[in-house]
Protein backbone atom coordinates (compact mmCIF):
# COMPACT_ATOMS: atom_id res chain seq x y z
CA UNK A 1 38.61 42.91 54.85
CA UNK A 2 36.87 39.19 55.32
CA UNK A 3 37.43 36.54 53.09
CA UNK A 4 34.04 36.78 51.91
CA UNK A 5 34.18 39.80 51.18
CA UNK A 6 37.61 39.52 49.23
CA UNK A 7 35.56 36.86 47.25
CA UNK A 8 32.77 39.48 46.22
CA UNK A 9 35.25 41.79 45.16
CA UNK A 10 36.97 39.23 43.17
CA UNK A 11 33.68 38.12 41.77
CA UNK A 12 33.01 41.82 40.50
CA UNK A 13 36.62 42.68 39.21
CA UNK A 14 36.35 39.07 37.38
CA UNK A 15 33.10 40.20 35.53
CA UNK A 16 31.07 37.26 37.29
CA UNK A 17 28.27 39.43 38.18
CA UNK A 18 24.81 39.80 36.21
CA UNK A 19 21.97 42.21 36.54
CA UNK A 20 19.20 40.67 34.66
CA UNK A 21 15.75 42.95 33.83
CA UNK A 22 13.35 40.83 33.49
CA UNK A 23 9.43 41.40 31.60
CA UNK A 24 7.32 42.57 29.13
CA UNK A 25 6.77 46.30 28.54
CA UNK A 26 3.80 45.58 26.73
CA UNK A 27 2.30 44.12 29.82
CA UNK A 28 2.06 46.67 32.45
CA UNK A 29 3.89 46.05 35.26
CA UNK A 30 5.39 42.89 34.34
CA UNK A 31 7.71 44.77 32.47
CA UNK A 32 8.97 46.26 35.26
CA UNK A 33 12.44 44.79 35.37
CA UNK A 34 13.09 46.01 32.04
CA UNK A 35 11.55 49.62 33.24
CA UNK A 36 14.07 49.25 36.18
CA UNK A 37 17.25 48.77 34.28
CA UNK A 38 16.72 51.98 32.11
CA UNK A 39 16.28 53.80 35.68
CA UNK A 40 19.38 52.32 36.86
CA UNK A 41 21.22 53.68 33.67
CA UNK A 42 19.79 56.89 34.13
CA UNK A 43 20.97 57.16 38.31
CA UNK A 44 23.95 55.28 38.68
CA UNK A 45 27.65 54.49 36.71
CA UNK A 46 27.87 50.79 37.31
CA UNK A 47 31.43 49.38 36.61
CA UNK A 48 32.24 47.80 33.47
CA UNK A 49 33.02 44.27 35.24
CA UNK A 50 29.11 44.50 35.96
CA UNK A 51 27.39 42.71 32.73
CA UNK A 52 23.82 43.98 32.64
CA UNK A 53 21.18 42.41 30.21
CA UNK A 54 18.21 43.01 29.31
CA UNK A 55 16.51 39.68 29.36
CA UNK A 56 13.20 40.78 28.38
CA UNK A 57 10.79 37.42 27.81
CA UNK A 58 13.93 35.00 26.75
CA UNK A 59 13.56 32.51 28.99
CA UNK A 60 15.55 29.70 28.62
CA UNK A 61 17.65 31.82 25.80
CA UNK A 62 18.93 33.45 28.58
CA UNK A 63 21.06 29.62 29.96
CA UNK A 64 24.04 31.16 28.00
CA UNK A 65 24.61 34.31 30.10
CA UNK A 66 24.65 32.18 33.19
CA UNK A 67 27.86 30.39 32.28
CA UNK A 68 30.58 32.31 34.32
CA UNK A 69 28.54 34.19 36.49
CA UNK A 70 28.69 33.92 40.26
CA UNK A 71 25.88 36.37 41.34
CA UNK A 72 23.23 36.92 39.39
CA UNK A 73 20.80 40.01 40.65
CA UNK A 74 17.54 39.63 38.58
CA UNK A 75 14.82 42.43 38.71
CA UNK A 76 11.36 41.57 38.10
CA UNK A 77 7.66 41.62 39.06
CA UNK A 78 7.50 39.25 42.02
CA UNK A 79 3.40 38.13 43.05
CA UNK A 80 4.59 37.32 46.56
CA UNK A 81 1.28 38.59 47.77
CA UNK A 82 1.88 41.91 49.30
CA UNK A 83 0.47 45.17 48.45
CA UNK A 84 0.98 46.24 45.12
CA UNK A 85 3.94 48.43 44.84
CA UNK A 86 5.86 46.57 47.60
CA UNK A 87 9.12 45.97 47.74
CA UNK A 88 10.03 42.58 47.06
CA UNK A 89 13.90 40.70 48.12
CA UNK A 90 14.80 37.38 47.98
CA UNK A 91 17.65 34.70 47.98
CA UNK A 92 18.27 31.90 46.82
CA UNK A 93 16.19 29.06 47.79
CA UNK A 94 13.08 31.25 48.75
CA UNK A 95 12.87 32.50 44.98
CA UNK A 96 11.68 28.88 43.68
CA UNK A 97 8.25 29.16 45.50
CA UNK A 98 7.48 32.26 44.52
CA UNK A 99 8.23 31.74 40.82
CA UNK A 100 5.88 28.86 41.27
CA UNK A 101 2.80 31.75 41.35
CA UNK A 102 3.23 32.50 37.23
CA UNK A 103 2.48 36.24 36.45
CA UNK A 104 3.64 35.40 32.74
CA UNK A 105 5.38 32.74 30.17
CA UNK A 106 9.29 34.30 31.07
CA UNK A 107 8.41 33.75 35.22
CA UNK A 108 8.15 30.19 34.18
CA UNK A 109 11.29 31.06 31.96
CA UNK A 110 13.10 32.38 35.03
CA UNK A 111 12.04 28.96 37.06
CA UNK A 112 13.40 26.69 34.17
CA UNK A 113 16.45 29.05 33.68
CA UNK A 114 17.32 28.53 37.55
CA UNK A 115 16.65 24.53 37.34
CA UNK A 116 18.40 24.41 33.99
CA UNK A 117 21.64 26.20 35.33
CA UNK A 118 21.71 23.77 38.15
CA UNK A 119 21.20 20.66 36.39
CA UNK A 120 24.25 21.83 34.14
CA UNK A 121 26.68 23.20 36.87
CA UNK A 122 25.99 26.88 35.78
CA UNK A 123 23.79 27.77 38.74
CA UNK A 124 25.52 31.29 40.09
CA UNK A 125 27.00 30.65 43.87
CA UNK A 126 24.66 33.69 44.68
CA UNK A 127 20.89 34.31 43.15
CA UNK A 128 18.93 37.43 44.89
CA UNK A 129 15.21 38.96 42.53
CA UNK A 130 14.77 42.21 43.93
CA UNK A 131 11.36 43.28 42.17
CA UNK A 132 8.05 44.90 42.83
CA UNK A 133 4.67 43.68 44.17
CA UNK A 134 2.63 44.20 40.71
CA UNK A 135 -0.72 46.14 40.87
CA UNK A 136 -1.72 45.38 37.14
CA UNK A 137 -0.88 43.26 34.04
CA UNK A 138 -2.65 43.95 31.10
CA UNK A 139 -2.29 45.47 27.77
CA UNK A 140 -0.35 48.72 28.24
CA UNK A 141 3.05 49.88 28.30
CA UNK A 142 2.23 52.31 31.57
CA UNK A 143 3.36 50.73 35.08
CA UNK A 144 0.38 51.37 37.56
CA UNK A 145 0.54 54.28 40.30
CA UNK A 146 1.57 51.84 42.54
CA UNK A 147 4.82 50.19 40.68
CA UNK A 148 5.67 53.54 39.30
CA UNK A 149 5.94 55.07 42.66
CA UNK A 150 8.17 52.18 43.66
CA UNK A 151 10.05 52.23 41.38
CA UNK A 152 12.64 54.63 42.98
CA UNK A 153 12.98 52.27 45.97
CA UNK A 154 13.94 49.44 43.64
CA UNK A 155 16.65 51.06 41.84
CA UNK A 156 17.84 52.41 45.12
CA UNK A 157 17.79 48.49 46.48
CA UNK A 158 19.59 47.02 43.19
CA UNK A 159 22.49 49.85 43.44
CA UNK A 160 22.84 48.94 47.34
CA UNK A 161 23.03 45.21 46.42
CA UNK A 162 25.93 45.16 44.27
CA UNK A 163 27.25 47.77 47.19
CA UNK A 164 27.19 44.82 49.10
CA UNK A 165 28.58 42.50 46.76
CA UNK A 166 31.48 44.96 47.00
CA UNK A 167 31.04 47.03 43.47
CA UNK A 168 31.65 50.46 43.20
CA UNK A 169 28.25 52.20 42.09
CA UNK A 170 28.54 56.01 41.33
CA UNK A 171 25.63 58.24 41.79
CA UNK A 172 24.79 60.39 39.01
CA UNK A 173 22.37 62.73 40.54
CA UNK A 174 23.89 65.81 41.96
């Protein structure tokens, strides 16, 4: 095993990791994040090392859970201009820009939240947004055809992250 990859599994046992849903469920398909962690509950036994929060609109509120963690996975509606219902990764440095296009008041939250944890020295080691192109964002708790039929994908992407980060995800479908 690499010493990276010792690392990840130490980061995991430690309880350094963070899955953070991101949105509004009132909104469409910005609330997909949030939408996304129930599907993860529902297809896969994450280990208990794995903290997973619901982050919802918080924003800044959210600086707290950031102390401690190493890798932070956040899902969300990313406007990365794609076709609605794509698939959306990135890492790092490349999720600034993007957070720069606002779909909503908590993107900016995320954006602060990132900048904040820096300034302080909380900044995880390792930040990757895994989220969905958004078709629509308006006044409904539906996700469009588009993000809904996604949606699948993204779990399936999340679960296959923290594979990589060395965690031990358990299907639960037969």
């Amino acid at each position: 095993m690499s010493t990276w990859a010792r690392a990840v599994e130490e980061h995991v046992r430690d309880g350094q990791v963070l899955v953070l849903g991101l949105g509004n469920v009132l909104r469409g398909d910005e609330g997909l994040g949030v939408h996304a962690l129930q599907r993860l509950a529902d297809r896969y036994v994450l280990p208990p090392e794995i903290e997973v929060v619901d982050g919802g609109t918080l924003g800044l509120n959210l600086l707290p859970y950031l102390d401690g963690t190493s890798m932070l996975l956040v899902i969300d509606a990313v406007q990365a201009g794609r076709a609605p219902g794509s698939l959306v990764r990135l890492q790092d440095e490349a999720i600034m820009p993007v957070l720069a296009v606002k779909l909503s008041l908590h993107q900016a939250g995320l954006r602060e939240l990132l900048a904040t944890s820096r300034l302080l020295g909380t900044h995880p080691a390792q930040v990757v947004l895994l989220g969905i192109e958004p078709d629509t964002i308006g006044w409904t708790t539906d996700l469009s055809t588009p993000a809904a039929a996604s949606m699948d994908a993204l779990v399936d992407a999340v679960a296959d992250e923290l594979r990589r980060w060395g965690a031990t995800i358990k299907d639960r479908r037969p």
